[in-house]
Protein backbone atom coordinates (compact mmCIF):
# COMPACT_ATOMS: atom_id res chain seq x y z
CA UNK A 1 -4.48 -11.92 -16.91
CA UNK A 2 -3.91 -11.50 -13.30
CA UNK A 3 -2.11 -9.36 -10.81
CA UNK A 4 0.67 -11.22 -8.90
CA UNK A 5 2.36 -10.81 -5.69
CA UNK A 6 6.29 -11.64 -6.22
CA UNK A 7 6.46 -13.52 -2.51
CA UNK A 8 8.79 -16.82 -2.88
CA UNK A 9 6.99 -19.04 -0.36
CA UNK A 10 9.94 -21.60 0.00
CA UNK A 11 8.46 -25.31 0.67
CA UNK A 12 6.09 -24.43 -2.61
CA UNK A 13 9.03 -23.69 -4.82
CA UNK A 14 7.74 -24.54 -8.33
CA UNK A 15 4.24 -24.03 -7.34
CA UNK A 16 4.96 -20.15 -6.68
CA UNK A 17 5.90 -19.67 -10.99
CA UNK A 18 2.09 -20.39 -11.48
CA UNK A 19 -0.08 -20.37 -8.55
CA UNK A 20 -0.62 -17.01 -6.25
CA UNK A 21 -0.22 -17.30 -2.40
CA UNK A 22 -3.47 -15.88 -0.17
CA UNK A 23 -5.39 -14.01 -2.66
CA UNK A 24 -5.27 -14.62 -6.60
CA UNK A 25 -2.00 -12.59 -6.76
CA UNK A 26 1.88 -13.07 -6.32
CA UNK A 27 3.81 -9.54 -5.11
CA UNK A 28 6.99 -8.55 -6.00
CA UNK A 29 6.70 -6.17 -4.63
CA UNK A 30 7.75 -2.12 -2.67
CA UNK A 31 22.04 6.59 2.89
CA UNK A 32 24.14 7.56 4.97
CA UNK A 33 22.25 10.74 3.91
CA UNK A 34 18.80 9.41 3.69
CA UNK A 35 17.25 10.14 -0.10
CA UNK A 36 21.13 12.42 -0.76
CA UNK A 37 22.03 11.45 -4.42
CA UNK A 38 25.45 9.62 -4.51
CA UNK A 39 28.15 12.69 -5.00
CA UNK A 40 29.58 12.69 -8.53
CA UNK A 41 27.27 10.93 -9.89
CA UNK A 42 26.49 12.45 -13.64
CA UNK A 43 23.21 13.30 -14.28
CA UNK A 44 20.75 11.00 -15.78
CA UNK A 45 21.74 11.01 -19.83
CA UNK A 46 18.69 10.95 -22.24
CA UNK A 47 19.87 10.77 -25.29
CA UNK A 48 19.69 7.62 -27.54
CA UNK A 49 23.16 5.66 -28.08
CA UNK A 50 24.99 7.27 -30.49
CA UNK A 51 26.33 4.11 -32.17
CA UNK A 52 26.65 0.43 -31.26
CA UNK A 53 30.13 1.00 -29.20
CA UNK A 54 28.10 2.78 -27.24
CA UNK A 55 24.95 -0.07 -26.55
CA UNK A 56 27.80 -2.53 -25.94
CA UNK A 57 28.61 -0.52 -22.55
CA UNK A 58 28.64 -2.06 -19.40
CA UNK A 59 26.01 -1.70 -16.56
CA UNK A 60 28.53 -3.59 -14.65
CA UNK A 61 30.01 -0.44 -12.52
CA UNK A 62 26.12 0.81 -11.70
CA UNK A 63 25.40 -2.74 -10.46
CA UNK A 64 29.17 -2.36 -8.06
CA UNK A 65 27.96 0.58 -6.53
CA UNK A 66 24.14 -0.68 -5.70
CA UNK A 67 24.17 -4.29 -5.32
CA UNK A 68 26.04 -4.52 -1.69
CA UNK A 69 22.56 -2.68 -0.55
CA UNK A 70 20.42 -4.61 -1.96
CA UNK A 71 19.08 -7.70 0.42
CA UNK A 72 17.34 -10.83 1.05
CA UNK A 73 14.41 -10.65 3.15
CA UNK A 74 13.02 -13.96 5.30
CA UNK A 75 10.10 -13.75 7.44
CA UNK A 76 8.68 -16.87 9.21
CA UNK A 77 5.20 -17.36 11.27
CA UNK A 78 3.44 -20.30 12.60
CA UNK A 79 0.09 -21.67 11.98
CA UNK A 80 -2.24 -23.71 13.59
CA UNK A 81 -3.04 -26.65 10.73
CA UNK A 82 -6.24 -28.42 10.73
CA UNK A 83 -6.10 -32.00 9.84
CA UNK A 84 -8.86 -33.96 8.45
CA UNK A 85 -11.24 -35.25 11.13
CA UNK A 86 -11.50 -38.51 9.27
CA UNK A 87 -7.87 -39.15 11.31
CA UNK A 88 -9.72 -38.79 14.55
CA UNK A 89 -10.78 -42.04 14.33
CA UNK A 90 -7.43 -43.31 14.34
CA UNK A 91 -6.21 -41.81 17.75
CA UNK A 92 -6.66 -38.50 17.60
CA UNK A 93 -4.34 -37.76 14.55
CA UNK A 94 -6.99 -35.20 13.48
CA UNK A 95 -5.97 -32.55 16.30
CA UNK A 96 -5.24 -28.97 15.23
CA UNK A 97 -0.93 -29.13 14.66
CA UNK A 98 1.48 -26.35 14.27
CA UNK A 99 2.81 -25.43 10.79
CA UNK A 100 5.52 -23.42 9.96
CA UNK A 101 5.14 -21.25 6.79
CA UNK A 102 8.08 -18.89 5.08
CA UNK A 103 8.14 -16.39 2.51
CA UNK A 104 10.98 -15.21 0.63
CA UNK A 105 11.50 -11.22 -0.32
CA UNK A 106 13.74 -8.21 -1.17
CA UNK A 107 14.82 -5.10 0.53
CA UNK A 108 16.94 -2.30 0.24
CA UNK A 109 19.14 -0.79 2.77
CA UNK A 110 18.77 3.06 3.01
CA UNK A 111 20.49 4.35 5.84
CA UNK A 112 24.05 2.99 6.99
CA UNK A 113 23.01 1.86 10.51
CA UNK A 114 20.97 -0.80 8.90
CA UNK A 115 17.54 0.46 7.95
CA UNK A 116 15.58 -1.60 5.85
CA UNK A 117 12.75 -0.63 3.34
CA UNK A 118 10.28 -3.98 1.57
CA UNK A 119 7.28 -4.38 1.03
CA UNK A 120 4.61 -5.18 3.49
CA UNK A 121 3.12 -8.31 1.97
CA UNK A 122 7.13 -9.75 2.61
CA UNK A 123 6.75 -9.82 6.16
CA UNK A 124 3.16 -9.20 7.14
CA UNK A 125 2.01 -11.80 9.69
CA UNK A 126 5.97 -12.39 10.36
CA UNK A 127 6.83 -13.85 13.59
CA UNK A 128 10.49 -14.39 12.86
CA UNK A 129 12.19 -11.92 10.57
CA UNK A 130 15.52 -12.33 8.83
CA UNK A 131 18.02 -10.43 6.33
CA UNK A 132 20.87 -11.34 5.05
CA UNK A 133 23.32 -9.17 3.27
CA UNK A 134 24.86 -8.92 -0.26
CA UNK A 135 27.82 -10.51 1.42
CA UNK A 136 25.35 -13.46 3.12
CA UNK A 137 26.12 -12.53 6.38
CA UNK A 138 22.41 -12.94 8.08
CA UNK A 139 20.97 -10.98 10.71
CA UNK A 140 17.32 -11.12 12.72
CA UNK A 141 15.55 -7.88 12.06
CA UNK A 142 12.93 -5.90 13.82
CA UNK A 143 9.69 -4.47 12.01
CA UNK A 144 9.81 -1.02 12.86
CA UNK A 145 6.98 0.31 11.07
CA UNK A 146 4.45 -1.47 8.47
CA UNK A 147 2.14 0.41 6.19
CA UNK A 148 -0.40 -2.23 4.67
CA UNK A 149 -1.94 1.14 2.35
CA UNK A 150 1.37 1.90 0.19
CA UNK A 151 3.00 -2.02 0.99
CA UNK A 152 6.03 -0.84 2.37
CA UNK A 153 7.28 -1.55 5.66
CA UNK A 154 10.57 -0.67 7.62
CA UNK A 155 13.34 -3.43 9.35
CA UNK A 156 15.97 -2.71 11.23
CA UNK A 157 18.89 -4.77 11.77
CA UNK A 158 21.78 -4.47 14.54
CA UNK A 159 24.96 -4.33 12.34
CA UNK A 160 27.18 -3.82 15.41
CA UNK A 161 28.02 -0.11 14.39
CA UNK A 162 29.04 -0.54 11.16
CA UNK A 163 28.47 1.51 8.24
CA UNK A 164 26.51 -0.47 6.05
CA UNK A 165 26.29 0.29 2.21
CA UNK A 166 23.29 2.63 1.43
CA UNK A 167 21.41 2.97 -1.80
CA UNK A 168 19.95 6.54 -2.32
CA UNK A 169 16.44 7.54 -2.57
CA UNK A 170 15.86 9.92 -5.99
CA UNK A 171 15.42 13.09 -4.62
CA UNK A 172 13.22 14.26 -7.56
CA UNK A 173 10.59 12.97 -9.42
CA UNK A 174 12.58 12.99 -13.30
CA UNK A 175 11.54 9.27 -14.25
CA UNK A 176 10.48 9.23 -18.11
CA UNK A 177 9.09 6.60 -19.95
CA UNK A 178 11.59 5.28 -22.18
CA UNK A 179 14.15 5.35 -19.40
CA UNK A 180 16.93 2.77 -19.25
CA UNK A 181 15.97 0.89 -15.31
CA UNK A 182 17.75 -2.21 -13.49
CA UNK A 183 15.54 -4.45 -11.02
CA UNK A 184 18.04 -6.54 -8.06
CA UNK A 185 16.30 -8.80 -5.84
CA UNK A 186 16.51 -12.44 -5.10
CA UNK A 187 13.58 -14.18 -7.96
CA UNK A 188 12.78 -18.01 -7.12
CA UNK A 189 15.28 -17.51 -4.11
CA UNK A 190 18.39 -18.64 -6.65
CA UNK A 191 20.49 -15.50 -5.51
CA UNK A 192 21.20 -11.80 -6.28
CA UNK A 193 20.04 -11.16 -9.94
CA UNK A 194 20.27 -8.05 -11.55
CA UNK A 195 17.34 -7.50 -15.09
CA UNK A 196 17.63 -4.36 -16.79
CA UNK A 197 14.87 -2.73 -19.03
CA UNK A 198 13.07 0.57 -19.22
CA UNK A 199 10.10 2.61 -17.67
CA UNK A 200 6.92 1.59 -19.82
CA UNK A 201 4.77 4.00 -18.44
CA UNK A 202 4.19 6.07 -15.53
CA UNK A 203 1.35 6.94 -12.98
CA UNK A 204 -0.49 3.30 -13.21
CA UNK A 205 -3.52 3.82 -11.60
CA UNK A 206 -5.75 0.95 -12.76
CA UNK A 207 -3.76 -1.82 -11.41
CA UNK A 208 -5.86 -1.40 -7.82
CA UNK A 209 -2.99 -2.98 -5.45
CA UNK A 210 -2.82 -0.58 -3.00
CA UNK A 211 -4.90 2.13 -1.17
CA UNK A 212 -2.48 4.55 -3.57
CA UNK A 213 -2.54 3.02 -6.70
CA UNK A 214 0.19 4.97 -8.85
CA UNK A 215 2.83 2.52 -10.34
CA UNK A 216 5.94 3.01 -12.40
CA UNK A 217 5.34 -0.04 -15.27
CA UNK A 218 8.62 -1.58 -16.26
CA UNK A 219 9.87 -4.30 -18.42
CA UNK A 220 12.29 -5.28 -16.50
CA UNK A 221 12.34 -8.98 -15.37
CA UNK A 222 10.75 -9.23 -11.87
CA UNK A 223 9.47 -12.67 -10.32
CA UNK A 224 8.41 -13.79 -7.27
CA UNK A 225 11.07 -13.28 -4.75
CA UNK A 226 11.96 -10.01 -6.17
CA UNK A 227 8.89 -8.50 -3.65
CA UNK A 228 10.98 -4.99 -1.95
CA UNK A 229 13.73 -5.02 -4.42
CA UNK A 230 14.87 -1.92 -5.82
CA UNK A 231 13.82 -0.37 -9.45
CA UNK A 232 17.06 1.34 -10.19
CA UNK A 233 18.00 4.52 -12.87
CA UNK A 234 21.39 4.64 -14.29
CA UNK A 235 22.46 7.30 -11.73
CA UNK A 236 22.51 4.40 -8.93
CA UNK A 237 19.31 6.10 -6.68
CA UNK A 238 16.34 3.80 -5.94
CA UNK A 239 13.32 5.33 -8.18
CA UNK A 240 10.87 2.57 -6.73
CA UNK A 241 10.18 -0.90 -4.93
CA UNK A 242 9.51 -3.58 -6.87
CA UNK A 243 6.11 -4.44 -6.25
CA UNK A 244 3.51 -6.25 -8.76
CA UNK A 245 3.51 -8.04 -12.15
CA UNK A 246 0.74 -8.74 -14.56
CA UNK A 247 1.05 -12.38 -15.85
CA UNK A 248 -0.48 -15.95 -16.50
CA UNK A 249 2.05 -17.44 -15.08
CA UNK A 250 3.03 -16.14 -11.58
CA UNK A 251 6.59 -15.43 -14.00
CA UNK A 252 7.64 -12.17 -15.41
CA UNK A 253 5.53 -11.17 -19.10
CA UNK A 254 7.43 -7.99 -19.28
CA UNK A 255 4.69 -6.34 -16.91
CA UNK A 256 6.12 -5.39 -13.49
CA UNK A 257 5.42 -2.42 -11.50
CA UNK A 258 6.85 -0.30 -8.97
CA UNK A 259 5.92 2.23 -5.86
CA UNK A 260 7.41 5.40 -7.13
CA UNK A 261 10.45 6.80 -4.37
CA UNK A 262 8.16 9.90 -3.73
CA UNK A 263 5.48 7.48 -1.71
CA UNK A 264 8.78 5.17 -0.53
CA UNK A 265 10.70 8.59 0.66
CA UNK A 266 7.66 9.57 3.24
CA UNK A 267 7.25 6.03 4.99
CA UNK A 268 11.13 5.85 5.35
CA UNK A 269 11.41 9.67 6.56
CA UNK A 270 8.31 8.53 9.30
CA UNK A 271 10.09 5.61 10.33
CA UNK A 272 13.84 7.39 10.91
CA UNK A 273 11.78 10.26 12.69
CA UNK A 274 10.77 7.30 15.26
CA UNK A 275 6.71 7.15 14.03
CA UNK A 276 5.46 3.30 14.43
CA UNK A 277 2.88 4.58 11.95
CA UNK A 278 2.62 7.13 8.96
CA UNK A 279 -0.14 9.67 9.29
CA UNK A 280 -1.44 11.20 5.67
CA UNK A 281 -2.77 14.17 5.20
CA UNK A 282 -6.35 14.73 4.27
CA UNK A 283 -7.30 17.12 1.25
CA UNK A 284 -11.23 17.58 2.70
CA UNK A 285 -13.19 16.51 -0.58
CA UNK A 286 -14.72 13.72 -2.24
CA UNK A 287 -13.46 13.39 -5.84
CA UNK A 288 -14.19 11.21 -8.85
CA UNK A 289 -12.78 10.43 -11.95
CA UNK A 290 -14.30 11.61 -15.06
CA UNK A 291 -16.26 9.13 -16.95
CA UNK A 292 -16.80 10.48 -21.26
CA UNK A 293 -19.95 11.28 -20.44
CA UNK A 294 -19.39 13.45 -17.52
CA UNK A 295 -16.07 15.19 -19.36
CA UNK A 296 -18.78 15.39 -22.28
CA UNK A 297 -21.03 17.26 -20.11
CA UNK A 298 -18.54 19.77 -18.65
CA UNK A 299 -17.35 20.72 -22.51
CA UNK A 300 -14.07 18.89 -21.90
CA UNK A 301 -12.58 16.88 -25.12
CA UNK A 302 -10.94 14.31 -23.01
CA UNK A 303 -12.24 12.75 -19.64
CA UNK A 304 -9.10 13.72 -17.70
CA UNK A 305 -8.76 15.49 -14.02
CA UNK A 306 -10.72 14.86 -10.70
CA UNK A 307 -13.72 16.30 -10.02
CA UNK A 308 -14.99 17.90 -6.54
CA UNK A 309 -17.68 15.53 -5.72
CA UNK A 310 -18.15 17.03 -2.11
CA UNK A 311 -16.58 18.95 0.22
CA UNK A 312 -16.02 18.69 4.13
CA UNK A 313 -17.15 21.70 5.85
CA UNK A 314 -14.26 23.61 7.14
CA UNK A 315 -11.54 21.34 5.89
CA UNK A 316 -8.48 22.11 4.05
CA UNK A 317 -10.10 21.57 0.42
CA UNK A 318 -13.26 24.41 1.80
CA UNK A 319 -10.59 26.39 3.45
CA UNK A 320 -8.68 26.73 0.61
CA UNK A 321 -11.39 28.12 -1.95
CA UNK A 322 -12.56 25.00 -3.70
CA UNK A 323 -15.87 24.36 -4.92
CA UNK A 324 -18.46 21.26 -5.74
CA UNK A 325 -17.66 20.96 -9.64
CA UNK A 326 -14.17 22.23 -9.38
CA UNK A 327 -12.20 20.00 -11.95
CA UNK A 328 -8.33 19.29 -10.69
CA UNK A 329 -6.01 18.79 -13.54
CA UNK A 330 -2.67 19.39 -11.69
CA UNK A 331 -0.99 19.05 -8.74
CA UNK A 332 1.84 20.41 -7.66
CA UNK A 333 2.42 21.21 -11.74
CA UNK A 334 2.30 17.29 -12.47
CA UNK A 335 -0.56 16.47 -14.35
CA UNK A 336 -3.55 14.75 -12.74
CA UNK A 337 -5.68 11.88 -14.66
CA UNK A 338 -7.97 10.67 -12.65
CA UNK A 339 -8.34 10.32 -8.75
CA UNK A 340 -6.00 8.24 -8.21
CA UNK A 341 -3.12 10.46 -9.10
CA UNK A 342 -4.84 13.03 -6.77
CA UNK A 343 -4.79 11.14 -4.03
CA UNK A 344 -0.82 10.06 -4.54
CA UNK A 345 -0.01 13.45 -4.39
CA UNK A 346 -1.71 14.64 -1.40
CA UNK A 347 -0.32 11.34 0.01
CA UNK A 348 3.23 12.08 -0.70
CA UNK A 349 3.16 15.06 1.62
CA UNK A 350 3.17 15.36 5.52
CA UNK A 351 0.09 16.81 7.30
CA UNK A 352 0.67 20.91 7.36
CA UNK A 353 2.01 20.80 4.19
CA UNK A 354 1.07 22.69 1.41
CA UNK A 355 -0.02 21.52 -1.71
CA UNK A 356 -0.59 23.27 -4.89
CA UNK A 357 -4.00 22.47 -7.27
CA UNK A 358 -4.66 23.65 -10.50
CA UNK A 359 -8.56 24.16 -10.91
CA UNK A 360 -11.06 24.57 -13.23
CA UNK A 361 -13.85 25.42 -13.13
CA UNK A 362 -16.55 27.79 -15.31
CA UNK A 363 -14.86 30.84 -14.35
CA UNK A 364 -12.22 29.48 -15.36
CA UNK A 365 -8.62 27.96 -14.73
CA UNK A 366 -6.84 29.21 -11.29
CA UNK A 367 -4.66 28.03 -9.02
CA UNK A 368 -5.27 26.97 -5.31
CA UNK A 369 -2.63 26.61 -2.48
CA UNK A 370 -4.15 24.04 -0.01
CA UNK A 371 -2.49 23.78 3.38
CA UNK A 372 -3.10 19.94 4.35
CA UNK A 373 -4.33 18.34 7.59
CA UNK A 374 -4.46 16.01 9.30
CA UNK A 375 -7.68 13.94 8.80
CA UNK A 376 -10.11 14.60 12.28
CA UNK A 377 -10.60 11.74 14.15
CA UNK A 378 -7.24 9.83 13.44
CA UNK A 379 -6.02 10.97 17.55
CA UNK A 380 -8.92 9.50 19.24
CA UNK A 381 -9.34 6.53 16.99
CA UNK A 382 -11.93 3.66 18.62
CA UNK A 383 -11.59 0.67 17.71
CA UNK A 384 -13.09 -2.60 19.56
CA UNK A 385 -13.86 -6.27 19.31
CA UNK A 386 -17.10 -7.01 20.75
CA UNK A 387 -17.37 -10.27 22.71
CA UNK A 388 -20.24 -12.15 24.70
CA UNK A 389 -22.92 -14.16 23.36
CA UNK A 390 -24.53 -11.35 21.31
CA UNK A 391 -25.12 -11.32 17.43
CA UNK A 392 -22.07 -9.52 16.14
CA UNK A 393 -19.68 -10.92 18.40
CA UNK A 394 -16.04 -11.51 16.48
CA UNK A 395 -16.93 -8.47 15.05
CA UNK A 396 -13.94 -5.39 15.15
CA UNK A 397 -15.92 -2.13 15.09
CA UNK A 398 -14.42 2.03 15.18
CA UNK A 399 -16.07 4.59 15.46
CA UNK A 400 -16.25 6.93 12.06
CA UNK A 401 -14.47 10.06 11.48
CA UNK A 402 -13.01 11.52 8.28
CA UNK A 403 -9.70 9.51 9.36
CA UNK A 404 -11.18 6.13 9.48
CA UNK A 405 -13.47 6.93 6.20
CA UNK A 406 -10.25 7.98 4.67
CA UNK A 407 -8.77 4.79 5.31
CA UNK A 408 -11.47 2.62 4.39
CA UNK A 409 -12.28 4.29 1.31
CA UNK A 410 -16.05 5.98 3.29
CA UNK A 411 -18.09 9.07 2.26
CA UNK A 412 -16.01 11.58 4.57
CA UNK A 413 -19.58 12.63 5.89
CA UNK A 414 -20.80 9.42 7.26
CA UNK A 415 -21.18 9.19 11.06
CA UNK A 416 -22.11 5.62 12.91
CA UNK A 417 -19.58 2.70 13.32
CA UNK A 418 -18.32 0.54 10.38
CA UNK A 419 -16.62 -3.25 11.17
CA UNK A 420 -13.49 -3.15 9.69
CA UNK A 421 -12.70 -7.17 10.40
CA UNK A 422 -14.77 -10.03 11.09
CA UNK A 423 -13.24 -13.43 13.20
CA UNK A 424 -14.74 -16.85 12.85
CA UNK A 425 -17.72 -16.26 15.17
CA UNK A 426 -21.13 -15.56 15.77
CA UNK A 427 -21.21 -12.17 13.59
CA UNK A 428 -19.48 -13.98 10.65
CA UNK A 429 -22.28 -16.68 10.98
CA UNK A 430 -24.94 -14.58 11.11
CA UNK A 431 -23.78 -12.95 7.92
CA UNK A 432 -22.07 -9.56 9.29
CA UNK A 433 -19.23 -8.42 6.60
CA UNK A 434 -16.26 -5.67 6.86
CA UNK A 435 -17.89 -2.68 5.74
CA UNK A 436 -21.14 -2.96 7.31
CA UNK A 437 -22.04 0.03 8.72
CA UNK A 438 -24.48 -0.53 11.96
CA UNK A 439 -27.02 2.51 12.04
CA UNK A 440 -28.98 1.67 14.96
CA UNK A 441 -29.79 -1.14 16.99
CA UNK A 442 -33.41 -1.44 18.80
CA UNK A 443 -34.27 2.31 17.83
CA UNK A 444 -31.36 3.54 19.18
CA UNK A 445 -29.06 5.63 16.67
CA UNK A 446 -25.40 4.45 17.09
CA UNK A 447 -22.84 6.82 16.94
CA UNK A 448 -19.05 5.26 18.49
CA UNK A 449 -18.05 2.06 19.22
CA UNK A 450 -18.86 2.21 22.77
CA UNK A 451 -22.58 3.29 22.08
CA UNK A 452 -23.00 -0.31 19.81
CA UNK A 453 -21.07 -2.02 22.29
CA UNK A 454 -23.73 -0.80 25.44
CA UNK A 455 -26.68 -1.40 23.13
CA UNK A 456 -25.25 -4.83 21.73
CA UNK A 457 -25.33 -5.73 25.71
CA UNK A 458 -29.02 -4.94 26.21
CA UNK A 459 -31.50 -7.11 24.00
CA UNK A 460 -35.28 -5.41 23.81
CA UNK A 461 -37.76 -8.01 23.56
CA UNK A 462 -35.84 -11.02 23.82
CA UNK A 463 -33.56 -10.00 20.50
CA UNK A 464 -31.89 -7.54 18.59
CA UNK A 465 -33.13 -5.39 15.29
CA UNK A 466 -30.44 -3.49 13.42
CA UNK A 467 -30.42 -1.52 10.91
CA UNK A 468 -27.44 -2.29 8.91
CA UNK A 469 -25.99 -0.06 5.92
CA UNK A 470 -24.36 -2.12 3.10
CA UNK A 471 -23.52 -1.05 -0.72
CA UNK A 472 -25.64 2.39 0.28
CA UNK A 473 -28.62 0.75 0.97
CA UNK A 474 -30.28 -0.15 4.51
CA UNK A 475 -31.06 -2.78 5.33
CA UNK A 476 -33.27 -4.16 8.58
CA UNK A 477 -31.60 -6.94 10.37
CA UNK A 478 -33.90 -8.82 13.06
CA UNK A 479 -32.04 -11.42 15.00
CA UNK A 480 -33.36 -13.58 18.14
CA UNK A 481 -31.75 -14.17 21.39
């Protein structure tokens, strides 16, 4: 069983049902008043059909009011193809040639002057970007913000002052498993195609496709192409973004998943406030997930809640009261299973927000307001790309800060510099991986970019010698000029 990215890569039509694109997965997917409910819509009904008059109903007038905001996503790039050098022999047919790849997605508009929420993987590398309407008229959009750690981005197309149709962003968290859901998007580029099902389960944390793994599991039919389209309840507001499927295949097995409205709500709000770039808040403590045996050890009966690992000194979590050992088992009164729920919630908020943690701990259970942060270090971000003739040149380095450790998944106390991408070059040769964090180079302890960067300039004894921190161990690196 794999995880599948629902991206329609056109020119490999009937390859896309069974092989994934990039990595070994195929993504599906993620108003006039932005995130206002529709007015007079009736509130969501939760009761089982009373009789079989009643299952015959229609979802025909749901799917009126949505579809028109539902839309195709194109996104086009071009890449430099190398040929076989065997045709170099034959007058120089084995050159490097241009190649122009496509991908095929959803999106959903959700404010009338032609924003655009998908998902990132739909356009990510994009050099041409194109949507065209419920109504196939076709526009060229403009990226206005991406966000690689939920998969959502933000387009914006020119619609001439018109009021484009808008689908609403649920303004509350109310999804249930068992509810009755519709997926729209474009699957195996056919056309508009509306699936219904219902909410399997909630709060997915396991399926590991984002930095903020929390999925809404439906049943619904989503394939590739559907990537962006909308997960829709039967009051007409978008409840998620189509995202990911488990299958065989690269085709729907009743598996799909969604990025709940609550994470797709605070990258649209960024991107109609004018940010290029969402900014999360930072909680200021390492936590973990229970294992049995840990849950065992605390006197728990169930290995449920996220435990306070560590704490930064002075940051929000210390502020706030909290302790190492402090179990959380709510946030914000929604239950939390693991860390991975944890860290949805904080992420759902904006940075001087306040968040509220239930905690327990041996004195018991109590409850902690946290006022949120930004995470330090995020302002006067350094990142670099080291150059020259020098061992880890290709190399993209930044300095660390809780911000950048945040982002790369770090112990929020680690100081140094960590390379966060590696180009085809001397560092990838010589072994150098994204991760890596270099210590110090030729005695010298390295603390920002810059420092590595000076010391990287400057072999000692015709070389370099690193020390180089991988998987928590150190490791000495000696390399030759």
């Amino acid at each position: 069983m794999r995880l599948t990215r629902l991206v329609l890569l056109p020119l490999a039509f009937l390859a896309a049902c069974s092989q994934p694109t990039g990595s070994n997965a195929q993504v599906s997917g993620q108003t006039s008043k932005l995130g206002a409910p529709s007015p007079g819509l009736a509130a969501p009904n939760r009761a089982p059909p009373p009789d079989f008059t009643t299952m015959k109903m229609s979802f025909a007038p749901i799917v009126k009011r949505v579809a028109p905001a539902v839309v195709n996503v194109f996104s086009q790039r071009v890449v430099r193809q190398q040929v076989d050098p065997f045709w170099s022999l034959f007058g120089g047919m084995g050159m490097p040639q241009n190649r122009v790849e496509g991908s095929l997605g959803s999106g959903v508009i959700v404010r009338a002057d032609g924003l655009i929420v998908t998902n990132n993987h739909v356009v990510e590398g994009g050099q041409q970007l194109n949507v065209v309407l419920a109504d196939r008229r076709e526009f060229p959009a403009k990226l206005v913000l991406s966000d690689p750690r939920s998969d959502l981005a933000i387009l914006q197309i020119d619609a001439k002052g018109e009021r484009l149709p808008v689908l609403p962003i649920a303004d509350r968290d109310e999804v249930q498993v068992g509810d009755l859901v519709l997926a729209i998007g474009d699957p195996f580029g056919v056309g508009q195609t509306v699936t219904n099902g219902i909410v399997s389960a909630l709060a997915r944390t396991d399926v590991g496709a984002s930095d903020f793994s929390f999925f809404i599991q439906t049943d619904a039919s989503i394939n590739p192409g559907n990537s962006g389209g909308p997960l829709v309840d039967m009051n007409g507001n978008l409840i998620g973004i189509n995202t990911l499927i488990y299958s065989r295949t690269g085709s729907s097995a009743g598996i799909g998943f969604a990025i709940p409205a609550a994470m797709v709500r605070r990258v649209v709000e960024t991107a109609s406030g004018g940010g290029r770039s969402v900014t999360r808040p930072w909680l200021g403590a390492r936590t973990q997930t229970l294992t049995s045996d840990v849950a065992k050890s605390l006197g728990l009966d169930r290995p449920v809640g996220a435990l306070v690992a560590d704490l930064y000194p002075n940051g929000p979590a210390a502020r706030a009261g909290l302790k190492e050992g402090d179990l959380i088992v709510a946030a914000d009164g929604a239950p939390v299973q693991d860390e991975g729920v944890l860290n949805y919630r904080v992420a759902t908020h904006k940075p001087g927000e306040h968040i509220s943690l239930t905690v327990r701990s041996g004195k018991g259970e109590r409850t902690v307001d946290v006022k949120l942060d930004a995470p330090p270090g995020a302002a006067t971000r350094d990142d670099r790309t080291l150059t020259g003739r020098e061992p880890l040149a290709g190399a993209t380095v930044v300095t660390l800060s809780p911000a950048v450790a945040d982002e790369y998944h770090l112990d929020q106390n680690l100081t140094g510099v960590v390379i966060t991408k590696i180009a085809d070059g001397i560092a990838a040769q010589q072994g150098f991986r994204p991760g890596d964090i270099i210590r110090r180079v030729n005695g010298r302890a390295i603390t920002s970019a810059a420092g590595l960067a000076a010391a990287m300039a400057t072999p000692v004894g015709g070389g370099w010698r690193l020390i180089v921190e991988r998987g928590g161990q150190q490791i000495p690196v000696d390399i030759g000029q």
